[in-house]
C-alpha atoms as a PDB file:
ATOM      1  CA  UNK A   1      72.832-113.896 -63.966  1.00  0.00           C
ATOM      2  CA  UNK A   2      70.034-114.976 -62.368  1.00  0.00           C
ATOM      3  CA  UNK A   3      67.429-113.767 -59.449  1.00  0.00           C
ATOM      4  CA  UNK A   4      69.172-112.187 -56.590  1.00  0.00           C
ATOM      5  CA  UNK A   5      67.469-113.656 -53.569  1.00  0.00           C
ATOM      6  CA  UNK A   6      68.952-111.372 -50.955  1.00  0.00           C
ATOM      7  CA  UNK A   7      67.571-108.536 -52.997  1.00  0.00           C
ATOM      8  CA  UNK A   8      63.938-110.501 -53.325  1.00  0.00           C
ATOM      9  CA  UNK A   9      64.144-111.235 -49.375  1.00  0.00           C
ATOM     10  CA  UNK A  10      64.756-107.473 -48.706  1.00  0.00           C
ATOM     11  CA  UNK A  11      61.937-106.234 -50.941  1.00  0.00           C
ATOM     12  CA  UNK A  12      59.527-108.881 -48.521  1.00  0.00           C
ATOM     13  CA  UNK A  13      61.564-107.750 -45.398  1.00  0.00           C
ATOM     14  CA  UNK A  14      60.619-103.916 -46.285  1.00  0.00           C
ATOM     15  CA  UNK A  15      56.767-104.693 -46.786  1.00  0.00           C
ATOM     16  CA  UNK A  16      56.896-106.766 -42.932  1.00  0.00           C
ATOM     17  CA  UNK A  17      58.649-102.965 -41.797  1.00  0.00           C
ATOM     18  CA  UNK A  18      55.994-101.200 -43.498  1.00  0.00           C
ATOM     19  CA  UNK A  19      52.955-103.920 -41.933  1.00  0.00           C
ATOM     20  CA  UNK A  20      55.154-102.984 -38.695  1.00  0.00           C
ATOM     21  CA  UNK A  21      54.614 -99.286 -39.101  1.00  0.00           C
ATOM     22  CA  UNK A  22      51.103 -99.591 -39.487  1.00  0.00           C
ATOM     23  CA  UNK A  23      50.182-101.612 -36.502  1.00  0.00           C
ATOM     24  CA  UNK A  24      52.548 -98.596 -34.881  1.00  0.00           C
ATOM     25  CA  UNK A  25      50.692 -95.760 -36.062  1.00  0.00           C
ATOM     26  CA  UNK A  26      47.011 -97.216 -36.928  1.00  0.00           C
ATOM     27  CA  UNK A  27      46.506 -99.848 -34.367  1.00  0.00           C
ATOM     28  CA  UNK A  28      44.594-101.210 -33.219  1.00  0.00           C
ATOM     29  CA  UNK A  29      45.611-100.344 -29.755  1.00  0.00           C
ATOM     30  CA  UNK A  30      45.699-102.123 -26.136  1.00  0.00           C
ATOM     31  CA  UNK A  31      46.738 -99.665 -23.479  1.00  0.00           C
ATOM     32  CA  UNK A  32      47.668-102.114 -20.688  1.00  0.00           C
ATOM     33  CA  UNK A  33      50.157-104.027 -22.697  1.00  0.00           C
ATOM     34  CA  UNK A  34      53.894-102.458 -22.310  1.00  0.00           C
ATOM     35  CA  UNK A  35      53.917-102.239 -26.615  1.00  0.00           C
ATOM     36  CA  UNK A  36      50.172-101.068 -27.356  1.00  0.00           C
ATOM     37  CA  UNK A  37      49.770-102.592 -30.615  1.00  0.00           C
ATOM     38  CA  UNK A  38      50.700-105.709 -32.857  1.00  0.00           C
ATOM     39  CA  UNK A  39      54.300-105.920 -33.420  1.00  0.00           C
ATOM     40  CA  UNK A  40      55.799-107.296 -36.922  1.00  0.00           C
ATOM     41  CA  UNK A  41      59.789-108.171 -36.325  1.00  0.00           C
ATOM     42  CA  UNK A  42      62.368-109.700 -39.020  1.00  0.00           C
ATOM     43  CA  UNK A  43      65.043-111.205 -36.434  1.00  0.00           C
ATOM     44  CA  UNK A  44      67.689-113.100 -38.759  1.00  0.00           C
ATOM     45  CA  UNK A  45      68.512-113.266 -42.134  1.00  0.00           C
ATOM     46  CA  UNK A  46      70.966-115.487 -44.431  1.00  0.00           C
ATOM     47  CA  UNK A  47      72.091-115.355 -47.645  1.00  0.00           C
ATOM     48  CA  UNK A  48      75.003-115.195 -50.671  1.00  0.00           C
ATOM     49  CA  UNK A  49      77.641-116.767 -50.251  1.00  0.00           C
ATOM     50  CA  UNK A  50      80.077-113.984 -52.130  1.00  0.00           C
ATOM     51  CA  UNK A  51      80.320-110.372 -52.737  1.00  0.00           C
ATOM     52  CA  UNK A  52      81.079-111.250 -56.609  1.00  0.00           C
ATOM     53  CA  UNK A  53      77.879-114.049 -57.300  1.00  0.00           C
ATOM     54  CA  UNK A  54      74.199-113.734 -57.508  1.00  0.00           C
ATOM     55  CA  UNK A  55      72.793-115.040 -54.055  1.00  0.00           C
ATOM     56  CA  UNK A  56      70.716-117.872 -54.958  1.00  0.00           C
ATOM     57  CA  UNK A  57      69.090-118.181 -51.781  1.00  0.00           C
ATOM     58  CA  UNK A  58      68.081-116.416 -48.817  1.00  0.00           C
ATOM     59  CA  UNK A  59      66.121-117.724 -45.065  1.00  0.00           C
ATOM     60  CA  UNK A  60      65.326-114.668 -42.740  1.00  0.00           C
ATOM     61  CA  UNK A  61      62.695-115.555 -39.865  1.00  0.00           C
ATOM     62  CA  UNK A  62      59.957-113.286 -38.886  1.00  0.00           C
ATOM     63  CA  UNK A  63      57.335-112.968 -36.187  1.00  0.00           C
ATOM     64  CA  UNK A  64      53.774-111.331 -35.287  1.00  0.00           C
ATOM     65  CA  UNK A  65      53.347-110.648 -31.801  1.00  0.00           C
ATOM     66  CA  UNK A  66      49.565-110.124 -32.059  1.00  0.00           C
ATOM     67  CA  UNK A  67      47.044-108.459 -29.661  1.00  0.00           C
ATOM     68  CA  UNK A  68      44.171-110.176 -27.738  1.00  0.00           C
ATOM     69  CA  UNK A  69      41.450-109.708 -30.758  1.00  0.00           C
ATOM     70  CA  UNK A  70      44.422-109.046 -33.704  1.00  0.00           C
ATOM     71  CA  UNK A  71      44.313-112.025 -36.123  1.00  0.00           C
ATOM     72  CA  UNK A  72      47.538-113.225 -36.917  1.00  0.00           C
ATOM     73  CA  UNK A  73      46.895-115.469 -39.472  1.00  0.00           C
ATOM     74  CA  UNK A  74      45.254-112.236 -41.548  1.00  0.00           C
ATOM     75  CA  UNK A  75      48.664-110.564 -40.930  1.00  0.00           C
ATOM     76  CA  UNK A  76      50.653-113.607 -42.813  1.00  0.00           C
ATOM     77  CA  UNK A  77      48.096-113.694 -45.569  1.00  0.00           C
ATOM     78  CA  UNK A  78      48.529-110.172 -46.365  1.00  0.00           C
ATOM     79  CA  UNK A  79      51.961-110.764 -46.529  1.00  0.00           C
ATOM     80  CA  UNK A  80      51.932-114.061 -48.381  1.00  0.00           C
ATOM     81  CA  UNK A  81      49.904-112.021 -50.819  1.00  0.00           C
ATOM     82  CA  UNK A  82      52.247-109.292 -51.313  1.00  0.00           C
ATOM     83  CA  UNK A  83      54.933-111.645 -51.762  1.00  0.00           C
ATOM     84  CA  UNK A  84      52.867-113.780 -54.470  1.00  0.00           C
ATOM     85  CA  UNK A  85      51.325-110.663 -55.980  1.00  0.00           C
ATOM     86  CA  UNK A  86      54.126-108.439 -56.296  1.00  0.00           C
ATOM     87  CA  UNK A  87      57.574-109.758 -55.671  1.00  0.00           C
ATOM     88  CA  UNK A  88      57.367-113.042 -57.327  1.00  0.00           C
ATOM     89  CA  UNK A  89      56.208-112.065 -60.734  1.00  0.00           C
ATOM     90  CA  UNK A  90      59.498-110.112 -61.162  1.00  0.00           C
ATOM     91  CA  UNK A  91      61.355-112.961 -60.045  1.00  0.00           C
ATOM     92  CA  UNK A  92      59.723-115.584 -62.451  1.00  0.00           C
ATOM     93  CA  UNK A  93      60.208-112.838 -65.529  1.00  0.00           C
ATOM     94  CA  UNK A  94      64.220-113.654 -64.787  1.00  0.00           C
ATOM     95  CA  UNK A  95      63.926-117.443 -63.198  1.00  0.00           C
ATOM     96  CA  UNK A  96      60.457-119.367 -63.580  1.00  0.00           C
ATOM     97  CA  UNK A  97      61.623-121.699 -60.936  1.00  0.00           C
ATOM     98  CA  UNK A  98      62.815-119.021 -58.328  1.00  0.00           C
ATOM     99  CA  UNK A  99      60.098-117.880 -55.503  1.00  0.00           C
ATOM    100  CA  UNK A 100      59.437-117.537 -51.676  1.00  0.00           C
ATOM    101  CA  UNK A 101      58.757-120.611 -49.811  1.00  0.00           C
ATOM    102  CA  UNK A 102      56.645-119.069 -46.459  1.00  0.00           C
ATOM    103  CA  UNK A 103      56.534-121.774 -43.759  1.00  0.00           C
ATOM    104  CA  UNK A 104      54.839-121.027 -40.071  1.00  0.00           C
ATOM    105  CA  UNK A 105      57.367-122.287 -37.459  1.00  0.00           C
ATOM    106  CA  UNK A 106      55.259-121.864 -34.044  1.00  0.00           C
ATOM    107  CA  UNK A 107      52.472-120.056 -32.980  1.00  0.00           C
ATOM    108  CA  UNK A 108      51.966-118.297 -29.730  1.00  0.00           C
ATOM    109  CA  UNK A 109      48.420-117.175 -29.262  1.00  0.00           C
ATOM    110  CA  UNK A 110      48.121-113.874 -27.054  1.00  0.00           C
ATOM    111  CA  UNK A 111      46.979-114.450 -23.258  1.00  0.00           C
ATOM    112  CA  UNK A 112      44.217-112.406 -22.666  1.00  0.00           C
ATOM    113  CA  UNK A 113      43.643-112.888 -18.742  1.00  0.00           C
ATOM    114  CA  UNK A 114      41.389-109.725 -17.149  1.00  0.00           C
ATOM    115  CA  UNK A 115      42.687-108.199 -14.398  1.00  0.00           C
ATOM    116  CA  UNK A 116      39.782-108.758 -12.543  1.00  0.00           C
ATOM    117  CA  UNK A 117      39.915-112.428 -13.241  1.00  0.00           C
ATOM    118  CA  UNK A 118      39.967-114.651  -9.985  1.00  0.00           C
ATOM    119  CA  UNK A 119      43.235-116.282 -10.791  1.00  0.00           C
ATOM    120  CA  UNK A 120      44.775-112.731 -11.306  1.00  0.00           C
ATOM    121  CA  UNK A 121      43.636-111.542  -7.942  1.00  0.00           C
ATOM    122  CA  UNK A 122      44.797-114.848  -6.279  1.00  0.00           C
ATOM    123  CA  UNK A 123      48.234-114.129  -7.421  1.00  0.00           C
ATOM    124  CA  UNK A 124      47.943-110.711  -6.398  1.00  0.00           C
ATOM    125  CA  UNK A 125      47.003-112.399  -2.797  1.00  0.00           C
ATOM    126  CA  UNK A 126      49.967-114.952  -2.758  1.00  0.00           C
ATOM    127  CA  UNK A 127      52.333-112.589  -4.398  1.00  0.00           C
ATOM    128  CA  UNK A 128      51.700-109.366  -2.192  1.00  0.00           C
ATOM    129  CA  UNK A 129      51.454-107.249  -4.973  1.00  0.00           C
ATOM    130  CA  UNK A 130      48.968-105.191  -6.242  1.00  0.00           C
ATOM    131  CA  UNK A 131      50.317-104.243  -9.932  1.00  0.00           C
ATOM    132  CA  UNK A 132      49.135-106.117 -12.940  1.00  0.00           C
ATOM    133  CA  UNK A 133      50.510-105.272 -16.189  1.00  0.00           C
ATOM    134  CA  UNK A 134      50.034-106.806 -19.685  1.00  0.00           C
ATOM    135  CA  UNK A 135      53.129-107.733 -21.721  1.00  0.00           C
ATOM    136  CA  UNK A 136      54.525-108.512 -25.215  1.00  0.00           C
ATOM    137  CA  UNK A 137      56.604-111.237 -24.668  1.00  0.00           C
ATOM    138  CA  UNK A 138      55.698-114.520 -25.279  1.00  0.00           C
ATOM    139  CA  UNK A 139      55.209-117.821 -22.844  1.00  0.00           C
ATOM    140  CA  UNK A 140      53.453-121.073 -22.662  1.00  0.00           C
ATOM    141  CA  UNK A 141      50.832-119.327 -20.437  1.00  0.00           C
ATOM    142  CA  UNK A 142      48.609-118.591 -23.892  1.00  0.00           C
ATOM    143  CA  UNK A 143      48.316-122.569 -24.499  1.00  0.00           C
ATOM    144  CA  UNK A 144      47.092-123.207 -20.817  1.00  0.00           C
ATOM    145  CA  UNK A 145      44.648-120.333 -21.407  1.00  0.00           C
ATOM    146  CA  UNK A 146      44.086-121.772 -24.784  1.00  0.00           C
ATOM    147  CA  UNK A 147      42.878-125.183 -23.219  1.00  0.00           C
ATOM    148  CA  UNK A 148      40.596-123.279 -20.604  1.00  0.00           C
ATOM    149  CA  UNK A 149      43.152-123.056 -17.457  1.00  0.00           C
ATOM    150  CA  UNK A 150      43.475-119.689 -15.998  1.00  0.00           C
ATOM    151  CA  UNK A 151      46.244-118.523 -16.627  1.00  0.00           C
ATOM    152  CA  UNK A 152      48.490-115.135 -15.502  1.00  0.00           C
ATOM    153  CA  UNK A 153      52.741-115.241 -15.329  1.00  0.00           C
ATOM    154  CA  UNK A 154      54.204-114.471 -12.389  1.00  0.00           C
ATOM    155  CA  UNK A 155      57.767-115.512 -11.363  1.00  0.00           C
ATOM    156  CA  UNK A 156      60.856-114.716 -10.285  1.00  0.00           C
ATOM    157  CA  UNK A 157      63.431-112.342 -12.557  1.00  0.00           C
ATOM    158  CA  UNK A 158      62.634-109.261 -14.699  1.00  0.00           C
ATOM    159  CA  UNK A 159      62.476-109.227 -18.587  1.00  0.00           C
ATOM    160  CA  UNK A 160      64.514-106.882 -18.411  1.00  0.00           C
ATOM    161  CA  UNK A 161      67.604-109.238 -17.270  1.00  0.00           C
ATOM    162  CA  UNK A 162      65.948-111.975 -19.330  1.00  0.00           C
ATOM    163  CA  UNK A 163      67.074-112.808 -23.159  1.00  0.00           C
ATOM    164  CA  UNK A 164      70.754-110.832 -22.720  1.00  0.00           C
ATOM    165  CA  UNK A 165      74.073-111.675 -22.156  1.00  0.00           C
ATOM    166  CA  UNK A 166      74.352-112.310 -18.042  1.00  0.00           C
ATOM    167  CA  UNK A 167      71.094-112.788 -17.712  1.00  0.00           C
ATOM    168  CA  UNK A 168      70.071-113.544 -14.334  1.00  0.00           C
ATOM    169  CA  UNK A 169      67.498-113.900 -11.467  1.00  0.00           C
ATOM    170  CA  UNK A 170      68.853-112.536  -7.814  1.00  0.00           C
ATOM    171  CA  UNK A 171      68.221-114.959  -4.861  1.00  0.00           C
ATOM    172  CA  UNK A 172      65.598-112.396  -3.179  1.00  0.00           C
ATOM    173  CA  UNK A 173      63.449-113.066  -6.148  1.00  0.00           C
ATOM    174  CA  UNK A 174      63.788-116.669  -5.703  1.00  0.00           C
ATOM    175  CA  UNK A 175      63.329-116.701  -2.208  1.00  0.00           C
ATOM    176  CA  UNK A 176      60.046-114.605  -2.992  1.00  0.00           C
ATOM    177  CA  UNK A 177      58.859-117.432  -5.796  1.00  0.00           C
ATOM    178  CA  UNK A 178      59.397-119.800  -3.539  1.00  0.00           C
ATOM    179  CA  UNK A 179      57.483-118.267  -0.219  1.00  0.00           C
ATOM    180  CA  UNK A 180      54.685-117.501  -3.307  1.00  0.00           C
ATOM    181  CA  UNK A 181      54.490-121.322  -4.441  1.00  0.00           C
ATOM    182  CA  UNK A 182      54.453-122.392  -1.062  1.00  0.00           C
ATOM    183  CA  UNK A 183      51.320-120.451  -0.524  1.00  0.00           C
ATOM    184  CA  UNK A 184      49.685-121.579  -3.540  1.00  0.00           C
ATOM    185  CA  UNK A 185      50.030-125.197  -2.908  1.00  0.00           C
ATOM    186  CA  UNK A 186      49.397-124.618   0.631  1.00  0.00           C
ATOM    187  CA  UNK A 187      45.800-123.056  -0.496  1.00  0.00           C
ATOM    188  CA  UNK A 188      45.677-126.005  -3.651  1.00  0.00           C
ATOM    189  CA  UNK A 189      45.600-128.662  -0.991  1.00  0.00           C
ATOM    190  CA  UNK A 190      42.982-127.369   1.673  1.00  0.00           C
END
């Protein structure tokens, strides 16, 4: 007998669902970004060791993908609070010493660059292309932002090939990055 940490982990993996819900339905919204609002996501999860004994422990990672504006340190306190607040005090009724240890892995900030920005119409130049488009995935391009570089991401390859099995970027796109680069450092060194 004892407190059944998968059980404790799902309880705080339903509340991140719910927070998810809410950013889905409430907001707030960005329209230019591909997924509109703040995005809560539980990606892996570990725990027992046997059908037949009390899982002692349990590690499942989860993320806030958080809108220009959205503060994601807000969204972890709310949850650290639930956690504290509601789940924990049934675990220390059965196990004083059982309870959630929360730890912050990495943190991405948001890149916020306006599409009238002068380094987004440069790559617009250099690239040939006219489309700009916000997106929910996450890159270093936030941290050069962060430390006052302009900043947009532009490369070769699609997300949609990217983070699969076979992922891959064609040669055309390559061939394009690389006619693209040459330009830029061609206009860098005048």
């Amino acid at each position: 007998y004892g407190v059944n940490a998968v059980e404790a982990a799902a309880e705080a993996i339903t509340y991140l669902k719910q927070m998810a819900r809410r950013h889905r339905d409430q907001g707030p919204y960005d329209r230019g970004f591909d997924v509109a609002y703040t995005t809560v996501h539980t990606g892996t999860i570990h725990g027992g060791t046997a059908l037949n004994i009390v899982p002692k422990d349990c590690v499942f990672d989860f993320e806030f993908r958080s809108l220009p504006g959205d503060d994601p340190e807000a969204l972890l306190r709310e949850f650290e609070a639930h956690v504290r607040n509601k789940i924990e005090p049934e675990m220390h009724a059965v196990d004083p010493e059982s309870g959630f240890t929360i730890a912050k892995m990495s943190e991405i900030p948001p890149l916020d660059t306006g599409a009238e920005s002068e380094i987004a119409g440069l790559a617009q130049e250099l690239s040939g292309r006219r489309d700009i488009a916000k997106v929910s995935f996450g890159t270093e391009a936030s941290q050069f932002q962060v430390a006052g570089v302009p900043t947009v991401v532009c490369g070769p390859g699609s997300i949609l090939q990217a983070h699969k099995p076979d992922e891959f970027v064609t040669l055309e796109q390559v061939a394009h990055c690389e006619t693209f680069l040459r330009a830029l450092i061609a206009r860098a060194c005048v």
